[in-house]
Protein backbone atom coordinates (compact mmCIF):
# COMPACT_ATOMS: atom_id res chain seq x y z
CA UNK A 1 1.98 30.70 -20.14
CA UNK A 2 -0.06 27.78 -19.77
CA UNK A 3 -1.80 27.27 -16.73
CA UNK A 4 -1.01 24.84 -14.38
CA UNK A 5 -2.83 21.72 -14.01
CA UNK A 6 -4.57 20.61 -10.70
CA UNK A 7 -3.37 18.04 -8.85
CA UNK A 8 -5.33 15.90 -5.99
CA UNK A 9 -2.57 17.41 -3.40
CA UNK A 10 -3.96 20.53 -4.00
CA UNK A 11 -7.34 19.67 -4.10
CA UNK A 12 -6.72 17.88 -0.76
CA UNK A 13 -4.60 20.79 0.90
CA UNK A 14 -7.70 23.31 -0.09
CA UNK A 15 -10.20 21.17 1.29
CA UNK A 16 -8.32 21.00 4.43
CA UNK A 17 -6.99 24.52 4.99
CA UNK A 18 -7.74 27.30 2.26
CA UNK A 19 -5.18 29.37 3.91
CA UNK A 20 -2.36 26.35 3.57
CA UNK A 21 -3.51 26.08 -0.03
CA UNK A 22 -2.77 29.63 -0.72
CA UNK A 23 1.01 29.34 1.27
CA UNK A 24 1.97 26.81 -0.35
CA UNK A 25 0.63 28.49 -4.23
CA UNK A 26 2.86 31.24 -3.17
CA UNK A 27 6.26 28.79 -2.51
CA UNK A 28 6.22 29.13 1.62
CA UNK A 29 7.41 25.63 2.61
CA UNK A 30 5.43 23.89 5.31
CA UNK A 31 6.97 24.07 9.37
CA UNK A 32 5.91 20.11 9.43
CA UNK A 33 8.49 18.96 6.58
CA UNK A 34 9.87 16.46 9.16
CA UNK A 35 6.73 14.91 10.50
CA UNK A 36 5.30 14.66 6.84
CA UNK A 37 8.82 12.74 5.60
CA UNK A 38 8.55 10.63 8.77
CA UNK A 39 5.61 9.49 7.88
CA UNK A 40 5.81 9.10 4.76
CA UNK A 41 8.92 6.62 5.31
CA UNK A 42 6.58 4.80 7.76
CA UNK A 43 3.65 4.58 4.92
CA UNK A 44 6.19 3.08 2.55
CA UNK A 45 7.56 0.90 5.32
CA UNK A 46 3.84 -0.33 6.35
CA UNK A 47 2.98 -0.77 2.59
CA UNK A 48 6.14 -2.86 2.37
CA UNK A 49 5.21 -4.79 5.34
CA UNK A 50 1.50 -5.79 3.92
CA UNK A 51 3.09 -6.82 1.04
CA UNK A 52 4.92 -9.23 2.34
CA UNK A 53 2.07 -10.49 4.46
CA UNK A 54 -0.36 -10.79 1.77
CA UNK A 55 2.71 -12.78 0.04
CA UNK A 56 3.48 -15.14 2.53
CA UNK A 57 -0.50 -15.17 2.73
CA UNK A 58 -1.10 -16.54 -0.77
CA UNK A 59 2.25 -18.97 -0.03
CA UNK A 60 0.13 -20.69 2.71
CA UNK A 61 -3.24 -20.84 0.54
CA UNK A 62 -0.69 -22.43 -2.55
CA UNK A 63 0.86 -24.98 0.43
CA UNK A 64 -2.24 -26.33 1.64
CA UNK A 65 -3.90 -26.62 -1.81
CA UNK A 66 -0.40 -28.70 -2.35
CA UNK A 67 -0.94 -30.97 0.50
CA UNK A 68 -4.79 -31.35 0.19
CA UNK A 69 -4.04 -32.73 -3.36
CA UNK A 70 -1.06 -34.74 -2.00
CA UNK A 71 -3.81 -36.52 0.65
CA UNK A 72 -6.28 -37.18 -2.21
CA UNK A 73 -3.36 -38.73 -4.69
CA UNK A 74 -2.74 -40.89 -1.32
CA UNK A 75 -5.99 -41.44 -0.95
CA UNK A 76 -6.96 -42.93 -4.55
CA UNK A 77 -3.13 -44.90 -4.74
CA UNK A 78 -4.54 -46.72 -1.34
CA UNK A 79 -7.93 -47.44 -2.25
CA UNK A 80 -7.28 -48.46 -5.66
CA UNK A 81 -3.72 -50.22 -4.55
């Protein structure tokens, strides 16, 4: 049988708690399943939501590079015009 690699769960979960470490080695499912899913639908949620920020972010950098170039074009077309 080959042995079974290490994962950083694990490596987290033994850090925190030996004892949790060895539960959950031996199959016992954790009594906070429903608090871990919750949060990990808000994580994906909140990772979702800076996303989107840092989106609309670089949309508002792109815009104003847009109209700073418009307002020199203007400004060359009226000074050499």
């Amino acid at each position: 049988m080959s042995p079974r690699p290490i994962r950083a769960s694990d490596l987290v979960t033994y850090v925190y708690c030996h004892r949790a470490w060895w539960y959950r080695l031996q199959g016992y499912e954790s009594s906070n399943v429903g608090p871990m899913q919750a949060g990990e639908v808000f994580h994906t949620a909140h990772g979702w939501r800076v996303f989107r920020a840092r989106l609309l972010q670089m949309l508002g950098w792109g815009l104003l590079l847009v109209a700073l170039l418009a307002l020199v074009a203007l400004a060359v077309v009226y000074w050499l015009g």
